[in-house]
C-alpha atoms as a PDB file:
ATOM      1  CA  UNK A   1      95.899 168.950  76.264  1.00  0.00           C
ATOM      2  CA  UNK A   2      96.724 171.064  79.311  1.00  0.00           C
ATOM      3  CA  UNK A   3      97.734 174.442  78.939  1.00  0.00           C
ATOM      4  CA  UNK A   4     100.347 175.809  80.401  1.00  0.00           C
ATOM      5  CA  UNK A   5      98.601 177.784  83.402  1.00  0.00           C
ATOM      6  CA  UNK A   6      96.820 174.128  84.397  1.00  0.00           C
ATOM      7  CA  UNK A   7     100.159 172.425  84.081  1.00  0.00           C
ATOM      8  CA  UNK A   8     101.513 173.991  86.444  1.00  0.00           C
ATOM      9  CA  UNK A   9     101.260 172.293  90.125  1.00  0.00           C
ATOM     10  CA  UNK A  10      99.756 173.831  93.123  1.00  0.00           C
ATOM     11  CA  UNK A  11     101.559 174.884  96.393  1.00  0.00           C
ATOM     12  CA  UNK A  12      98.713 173.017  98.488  1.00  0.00           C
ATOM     13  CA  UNK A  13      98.795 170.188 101.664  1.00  0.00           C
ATOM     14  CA  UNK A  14     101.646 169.482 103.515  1.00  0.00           C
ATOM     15  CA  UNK A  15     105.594 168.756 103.931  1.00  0.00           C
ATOM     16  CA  UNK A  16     105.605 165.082 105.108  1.00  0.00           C
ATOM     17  CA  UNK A  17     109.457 164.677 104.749  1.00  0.00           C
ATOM     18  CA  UNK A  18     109.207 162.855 101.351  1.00  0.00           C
ATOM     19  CA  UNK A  19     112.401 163.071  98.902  1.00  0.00           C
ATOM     20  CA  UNK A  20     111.251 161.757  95.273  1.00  0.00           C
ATOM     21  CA  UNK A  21     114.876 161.963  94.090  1.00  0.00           C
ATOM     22  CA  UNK A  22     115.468 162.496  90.006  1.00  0.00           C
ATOM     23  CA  UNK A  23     112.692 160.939  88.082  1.00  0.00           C
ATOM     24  CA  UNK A  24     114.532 159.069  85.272  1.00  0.00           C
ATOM     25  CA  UNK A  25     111.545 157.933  83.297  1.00  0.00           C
ATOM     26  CA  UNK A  26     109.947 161.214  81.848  1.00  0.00           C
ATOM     27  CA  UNK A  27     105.627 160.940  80.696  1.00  0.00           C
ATOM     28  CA  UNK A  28     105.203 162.344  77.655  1.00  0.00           C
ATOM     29  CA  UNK A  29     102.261 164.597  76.823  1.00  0.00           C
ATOM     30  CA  UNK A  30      99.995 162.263  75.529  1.00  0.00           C
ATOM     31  CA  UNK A  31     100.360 159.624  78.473  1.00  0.00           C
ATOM     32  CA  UNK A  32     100.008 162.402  81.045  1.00  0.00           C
ATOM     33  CA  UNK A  33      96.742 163.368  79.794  1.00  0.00           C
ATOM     34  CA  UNK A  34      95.471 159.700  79.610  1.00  0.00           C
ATOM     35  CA  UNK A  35      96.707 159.243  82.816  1.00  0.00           C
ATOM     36  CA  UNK A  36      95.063 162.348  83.866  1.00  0.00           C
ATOM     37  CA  UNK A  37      91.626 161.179  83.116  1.00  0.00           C
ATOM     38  CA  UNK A  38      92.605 157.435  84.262  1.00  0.00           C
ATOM     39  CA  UNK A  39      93.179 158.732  87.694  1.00  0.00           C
ATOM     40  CA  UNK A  40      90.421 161.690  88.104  1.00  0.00           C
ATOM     41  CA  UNK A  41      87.577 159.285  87.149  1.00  0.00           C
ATOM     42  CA  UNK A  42      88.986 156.545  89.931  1.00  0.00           C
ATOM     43  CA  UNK A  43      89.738 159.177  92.408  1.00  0.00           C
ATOM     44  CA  UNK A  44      86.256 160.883  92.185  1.00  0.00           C
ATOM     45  CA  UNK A  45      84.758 157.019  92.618  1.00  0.00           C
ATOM     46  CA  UNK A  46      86.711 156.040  95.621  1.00  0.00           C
ATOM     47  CA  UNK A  47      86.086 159.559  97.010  1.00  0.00           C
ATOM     48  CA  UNK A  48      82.102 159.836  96.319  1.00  0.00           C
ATOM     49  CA  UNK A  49      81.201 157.995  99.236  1.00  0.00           C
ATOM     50  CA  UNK A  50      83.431 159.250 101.760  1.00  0.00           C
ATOM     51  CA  UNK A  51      81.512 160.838 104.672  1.00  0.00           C
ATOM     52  CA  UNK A  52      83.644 162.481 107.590  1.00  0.00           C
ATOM     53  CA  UNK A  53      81.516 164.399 110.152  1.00  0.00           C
ATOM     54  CA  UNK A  54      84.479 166.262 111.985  1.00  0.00           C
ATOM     55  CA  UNK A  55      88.013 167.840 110.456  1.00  0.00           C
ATOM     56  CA  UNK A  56      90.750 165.751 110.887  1.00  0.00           C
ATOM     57  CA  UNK A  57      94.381 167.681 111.227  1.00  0.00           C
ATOM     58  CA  UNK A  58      96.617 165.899 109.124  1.00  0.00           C
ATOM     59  CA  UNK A  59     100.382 167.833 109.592  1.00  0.00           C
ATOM     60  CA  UNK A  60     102.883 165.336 110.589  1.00  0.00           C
ATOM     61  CA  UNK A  61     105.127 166.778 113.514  1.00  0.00           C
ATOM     62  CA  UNK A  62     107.817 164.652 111.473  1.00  0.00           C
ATOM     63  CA  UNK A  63     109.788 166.379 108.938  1.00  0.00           C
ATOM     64  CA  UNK A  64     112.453 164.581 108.507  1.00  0.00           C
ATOM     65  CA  UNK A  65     113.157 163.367 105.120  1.00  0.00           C
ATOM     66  CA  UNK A  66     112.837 160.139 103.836  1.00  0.00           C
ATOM     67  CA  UNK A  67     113.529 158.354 100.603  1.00  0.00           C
ATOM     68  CA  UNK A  68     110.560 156.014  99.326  1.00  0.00           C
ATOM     69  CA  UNK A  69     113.287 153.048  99.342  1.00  0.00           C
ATOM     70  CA  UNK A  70     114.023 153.850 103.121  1.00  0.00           C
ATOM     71  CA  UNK A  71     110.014 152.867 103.690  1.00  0.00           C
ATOM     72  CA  UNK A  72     109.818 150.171 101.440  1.00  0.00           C
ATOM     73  CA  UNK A  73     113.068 148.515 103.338  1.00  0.00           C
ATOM     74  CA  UNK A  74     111.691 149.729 106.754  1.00  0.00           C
ATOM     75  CA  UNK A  75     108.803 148.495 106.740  1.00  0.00           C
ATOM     76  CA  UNK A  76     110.080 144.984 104.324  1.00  0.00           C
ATOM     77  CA  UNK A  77     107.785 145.578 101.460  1.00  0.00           C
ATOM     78  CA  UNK A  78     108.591 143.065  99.389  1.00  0.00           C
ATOM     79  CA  UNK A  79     105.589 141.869  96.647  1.00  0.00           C
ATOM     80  CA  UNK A  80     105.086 145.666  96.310  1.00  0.00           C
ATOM     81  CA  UNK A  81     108.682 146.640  96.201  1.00  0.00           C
ATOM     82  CA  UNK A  82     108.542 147.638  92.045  1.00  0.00           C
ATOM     83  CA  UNK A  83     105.315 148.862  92.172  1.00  0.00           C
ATOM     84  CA  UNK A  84     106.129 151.436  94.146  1.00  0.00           C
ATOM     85  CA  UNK A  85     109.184 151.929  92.203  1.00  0.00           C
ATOM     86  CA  UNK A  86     107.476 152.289  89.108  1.00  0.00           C
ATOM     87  CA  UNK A  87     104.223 154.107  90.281  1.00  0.00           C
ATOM     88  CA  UNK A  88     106.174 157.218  92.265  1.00  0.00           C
ATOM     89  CA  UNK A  89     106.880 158.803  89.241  1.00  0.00           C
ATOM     90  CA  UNK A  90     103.128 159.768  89.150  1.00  0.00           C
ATOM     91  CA  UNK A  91     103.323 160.610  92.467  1.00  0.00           C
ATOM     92  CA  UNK A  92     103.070 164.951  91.515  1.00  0.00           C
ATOM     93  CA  UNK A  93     100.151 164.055  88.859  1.00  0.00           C
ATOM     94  CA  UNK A  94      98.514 162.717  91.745  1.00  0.00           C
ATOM     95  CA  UNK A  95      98.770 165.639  93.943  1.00  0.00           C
ATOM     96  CA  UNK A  96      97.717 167.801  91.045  1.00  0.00           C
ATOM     97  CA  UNK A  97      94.914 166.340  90.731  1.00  0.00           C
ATOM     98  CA  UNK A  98      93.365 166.448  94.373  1.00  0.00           C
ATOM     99  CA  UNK A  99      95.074 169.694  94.404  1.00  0.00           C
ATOM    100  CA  UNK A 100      92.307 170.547  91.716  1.00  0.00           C
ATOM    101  CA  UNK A 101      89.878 168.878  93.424  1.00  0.00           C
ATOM    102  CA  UNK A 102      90.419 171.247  96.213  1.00  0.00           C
ATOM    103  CA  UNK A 103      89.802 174.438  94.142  1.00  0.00           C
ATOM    104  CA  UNK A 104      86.982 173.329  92.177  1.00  0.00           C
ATOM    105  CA  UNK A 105      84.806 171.181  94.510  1.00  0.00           C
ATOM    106  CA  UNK A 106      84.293 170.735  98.408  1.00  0.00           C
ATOM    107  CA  UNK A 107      86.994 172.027 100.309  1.00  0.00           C
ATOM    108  CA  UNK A 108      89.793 169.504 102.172  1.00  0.00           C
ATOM    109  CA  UNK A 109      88.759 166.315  99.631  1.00  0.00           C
ATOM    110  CA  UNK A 110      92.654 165.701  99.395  1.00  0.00           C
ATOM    111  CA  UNK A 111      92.436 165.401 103.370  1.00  0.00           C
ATOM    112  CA  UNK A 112      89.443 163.624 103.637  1.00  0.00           C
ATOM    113  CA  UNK A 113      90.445 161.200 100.893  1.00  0.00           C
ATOM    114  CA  UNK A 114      93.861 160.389 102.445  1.00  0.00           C
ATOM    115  CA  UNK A 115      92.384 160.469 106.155  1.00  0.00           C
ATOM    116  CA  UNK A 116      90.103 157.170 104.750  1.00  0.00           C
ATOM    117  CA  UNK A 117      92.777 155.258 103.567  1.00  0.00           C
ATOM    118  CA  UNK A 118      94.946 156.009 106.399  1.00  0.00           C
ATOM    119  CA  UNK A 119      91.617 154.815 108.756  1.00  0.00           C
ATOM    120  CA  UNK A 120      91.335 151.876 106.519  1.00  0.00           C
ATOM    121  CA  UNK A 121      95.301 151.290 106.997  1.00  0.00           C
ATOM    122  CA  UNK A 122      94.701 151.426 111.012  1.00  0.00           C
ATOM    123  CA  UNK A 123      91.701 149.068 110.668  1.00  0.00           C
ATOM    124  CA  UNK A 124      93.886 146.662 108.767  1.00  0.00           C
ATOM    125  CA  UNK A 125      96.723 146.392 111.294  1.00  0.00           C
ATOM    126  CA  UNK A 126      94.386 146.512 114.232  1.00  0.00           C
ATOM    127  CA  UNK A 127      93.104 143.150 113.210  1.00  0.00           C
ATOM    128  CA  UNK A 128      96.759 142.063 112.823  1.00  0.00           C
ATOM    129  CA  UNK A 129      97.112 143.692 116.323  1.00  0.00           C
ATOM    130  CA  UNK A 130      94.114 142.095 117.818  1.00  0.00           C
ATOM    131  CA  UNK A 131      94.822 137.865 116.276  1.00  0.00           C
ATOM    132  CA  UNK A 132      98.405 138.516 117.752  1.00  0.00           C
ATOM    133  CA  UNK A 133      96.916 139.542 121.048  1.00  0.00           C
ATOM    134  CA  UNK A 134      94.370 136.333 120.816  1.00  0.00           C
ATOM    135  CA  UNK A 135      96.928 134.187 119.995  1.00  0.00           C
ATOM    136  CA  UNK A 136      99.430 134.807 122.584  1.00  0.00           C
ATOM    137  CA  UNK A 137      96.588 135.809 125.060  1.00  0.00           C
ATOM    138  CA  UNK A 138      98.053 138.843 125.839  1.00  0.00           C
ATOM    139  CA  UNK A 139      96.384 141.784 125.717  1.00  0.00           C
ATOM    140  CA  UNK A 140      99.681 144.357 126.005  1.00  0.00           C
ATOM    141  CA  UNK A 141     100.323 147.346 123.639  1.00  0.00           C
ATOM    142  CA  UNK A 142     102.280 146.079 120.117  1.00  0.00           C
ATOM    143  CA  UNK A 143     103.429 148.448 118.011  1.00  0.00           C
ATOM    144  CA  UNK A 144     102.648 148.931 114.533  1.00  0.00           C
ATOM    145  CA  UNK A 145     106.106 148.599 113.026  1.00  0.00           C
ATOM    146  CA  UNK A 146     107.010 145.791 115.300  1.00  0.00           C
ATOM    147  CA  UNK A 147     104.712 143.688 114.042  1.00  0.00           C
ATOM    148  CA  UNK A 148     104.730 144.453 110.490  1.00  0.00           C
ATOM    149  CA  UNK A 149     108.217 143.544 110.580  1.00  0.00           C
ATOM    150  CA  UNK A 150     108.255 140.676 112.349  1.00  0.00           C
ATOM    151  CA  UNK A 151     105.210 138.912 110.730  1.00  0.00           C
ATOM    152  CA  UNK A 152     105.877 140.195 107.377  1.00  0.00           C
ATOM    153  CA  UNK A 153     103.152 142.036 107.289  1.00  0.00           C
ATOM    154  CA  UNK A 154     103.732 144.903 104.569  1.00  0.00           C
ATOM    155  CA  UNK A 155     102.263 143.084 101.484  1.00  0.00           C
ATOM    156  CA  UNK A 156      99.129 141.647 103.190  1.00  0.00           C
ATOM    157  CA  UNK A 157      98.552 144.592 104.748  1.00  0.00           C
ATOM    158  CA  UNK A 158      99.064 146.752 101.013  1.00  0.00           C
ATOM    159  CA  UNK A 159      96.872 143.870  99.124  1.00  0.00           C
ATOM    160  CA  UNK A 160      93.868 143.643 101.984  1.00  0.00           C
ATOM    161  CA  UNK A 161      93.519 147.896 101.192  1.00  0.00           C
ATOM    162  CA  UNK A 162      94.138 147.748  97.643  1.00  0.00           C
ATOM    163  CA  UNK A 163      90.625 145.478  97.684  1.00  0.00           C
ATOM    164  CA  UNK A 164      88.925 147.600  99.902  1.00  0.00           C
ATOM    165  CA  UNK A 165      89.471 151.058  97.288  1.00  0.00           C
ATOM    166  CA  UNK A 166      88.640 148.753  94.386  1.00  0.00           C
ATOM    167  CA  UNK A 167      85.212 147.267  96.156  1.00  0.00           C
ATOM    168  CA  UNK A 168      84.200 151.134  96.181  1.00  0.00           C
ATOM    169  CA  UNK A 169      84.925 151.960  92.146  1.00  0.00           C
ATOM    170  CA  UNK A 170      82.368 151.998  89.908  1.00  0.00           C
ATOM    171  CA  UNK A 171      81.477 149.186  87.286  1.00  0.00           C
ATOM    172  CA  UNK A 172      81.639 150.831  84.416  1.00  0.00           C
ATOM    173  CA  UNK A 173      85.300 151.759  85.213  1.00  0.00           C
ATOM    174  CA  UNK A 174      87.454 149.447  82.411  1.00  0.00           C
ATOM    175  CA  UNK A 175      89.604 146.695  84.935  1.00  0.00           C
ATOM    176  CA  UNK A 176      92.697 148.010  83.594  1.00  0.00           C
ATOM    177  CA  UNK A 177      92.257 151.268  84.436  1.00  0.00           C
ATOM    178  CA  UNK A 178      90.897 150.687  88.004  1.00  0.00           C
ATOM    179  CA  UNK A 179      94.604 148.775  88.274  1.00  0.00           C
ATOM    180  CA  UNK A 180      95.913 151.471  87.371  1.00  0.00           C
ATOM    181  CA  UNK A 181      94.590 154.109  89.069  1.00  0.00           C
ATOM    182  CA  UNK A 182      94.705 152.090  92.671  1.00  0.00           C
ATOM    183  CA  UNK A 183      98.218 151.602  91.938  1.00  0.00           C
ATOM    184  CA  UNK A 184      99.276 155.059  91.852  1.00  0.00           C
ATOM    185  CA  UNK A 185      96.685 156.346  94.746  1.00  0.00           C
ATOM    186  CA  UNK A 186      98.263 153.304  96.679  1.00  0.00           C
ATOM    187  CA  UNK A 187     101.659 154.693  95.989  1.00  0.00           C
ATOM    188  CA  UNK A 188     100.914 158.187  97.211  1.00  0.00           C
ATOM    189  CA  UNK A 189      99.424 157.152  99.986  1.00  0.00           C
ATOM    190  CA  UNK A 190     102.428 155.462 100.810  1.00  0.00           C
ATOM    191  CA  UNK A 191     104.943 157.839 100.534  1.00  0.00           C
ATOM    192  CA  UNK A 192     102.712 160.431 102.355  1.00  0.00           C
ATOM    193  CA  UNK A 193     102.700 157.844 105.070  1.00  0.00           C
ATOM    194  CA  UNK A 194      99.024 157.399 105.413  1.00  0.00           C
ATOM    195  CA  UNK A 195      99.800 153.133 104.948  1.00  0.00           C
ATOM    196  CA  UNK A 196     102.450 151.905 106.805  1.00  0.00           C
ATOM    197  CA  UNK A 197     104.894 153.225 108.631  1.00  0.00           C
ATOM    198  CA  UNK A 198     107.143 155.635 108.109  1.00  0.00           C
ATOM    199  CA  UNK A 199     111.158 155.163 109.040  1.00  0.00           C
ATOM    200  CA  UNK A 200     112.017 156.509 112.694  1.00  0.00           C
ATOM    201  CA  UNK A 201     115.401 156.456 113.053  1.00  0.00           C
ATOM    202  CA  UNK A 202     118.650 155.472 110.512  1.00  0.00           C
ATOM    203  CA  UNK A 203     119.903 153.024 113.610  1.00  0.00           C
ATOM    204  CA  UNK A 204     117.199 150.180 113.215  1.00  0.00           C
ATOM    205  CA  UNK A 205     118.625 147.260 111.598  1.00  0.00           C
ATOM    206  CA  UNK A 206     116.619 145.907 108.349  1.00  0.00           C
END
């Protein structure tokens, strides 16, 4: 069980903008704990095998706030939609925990770790990018969020990264818990925009 001084949640990373709102569906100790260790031992294996030569400055220059549903409606999540509903409640464990990671291993894991995913998110829709381009043989600039929502892109693009993190877990890692785990990584990732995009302006119509 976590005492109180470890309970309590670092001031560490950034400000992307995110509003959480009230968190109607409190953990109890004895889940928080499981899902502690759950989400530590899936974390460390996604994260063992990163390798980043160079820094990589992660502050977003956009701080305006957002709500998690603005996103998922931006960007037209729909498969996803109540996962991400149901998984931000952890999204604070989460941060804890690569917060920790941060004090008691290397240095800027939490960056490195979210950097990957967001390079594995910009690998994704550049081969959406690139079989658009083909397709319509032209080779012109498309952006991102253009595409996304006018292919419906959002749950391919969520589904083809979930696979990627789970290719890099480790075997002995129970299925369940490697659901589990991706789930809520997937989640923060999300709402500290390192997958999809995040809401520009309140004037685009959805």
């Amino acid at each position: 069980m976590l005492d109180k001084k470890e309970s309590t949640l670092n001031n560490h990373g950034n400000n992307d903008g995110l509003q959480i709102g009230v968190n109607k569906g409190p953990i109890n100790i004895q889940t928080k704990a499981k899902t502690i260790s759950i989400l530590s031992q899936v974390i460390k294996s996604i994260s063992k095998n990163i390798s980043i030569t160079e820094e990589t400055d992660l502050k977003s220059g956009d701080l305006i706030p957002f709500k998690i549903e603005e996103k998922i409606k931006y960007n037209i999540v729909l498969k996803y939609k109540k996962k991400f509903e149901k998984y931000k409640i952890y999204y604070s464990i989460c941060d804890q925990i690569l917060n920790r990671f941060d004090d008691t291993m290397e240095t800027n894991n939490k960056e490195k770790l979210l950097n990957n995913i967001n390079d594995i998110y910009n690998d994704v829709i550049g081969d959406f990018i690139y079989e658009k381009q083909c397709q319509e043989k032209d080779f012109s600039d498309i952006q991102n969020i253009n595409l996304i929502q006018g292919e419906l892109l959002a749950d391919k693009i969520i589904e083809l990264i979930m696979r990627k993190l789970e290719d890099r877990l480790d075997n002995d890692i129970l299925e369940e818990d490697k659901d589990f785990g991706i789930n809520i990584i997937l989640c923060y990732a999300f709402v500290k925009c390192k997958i999809l995009e995040k809401p520009k302006n309140r004037g685009v119509k959805r």
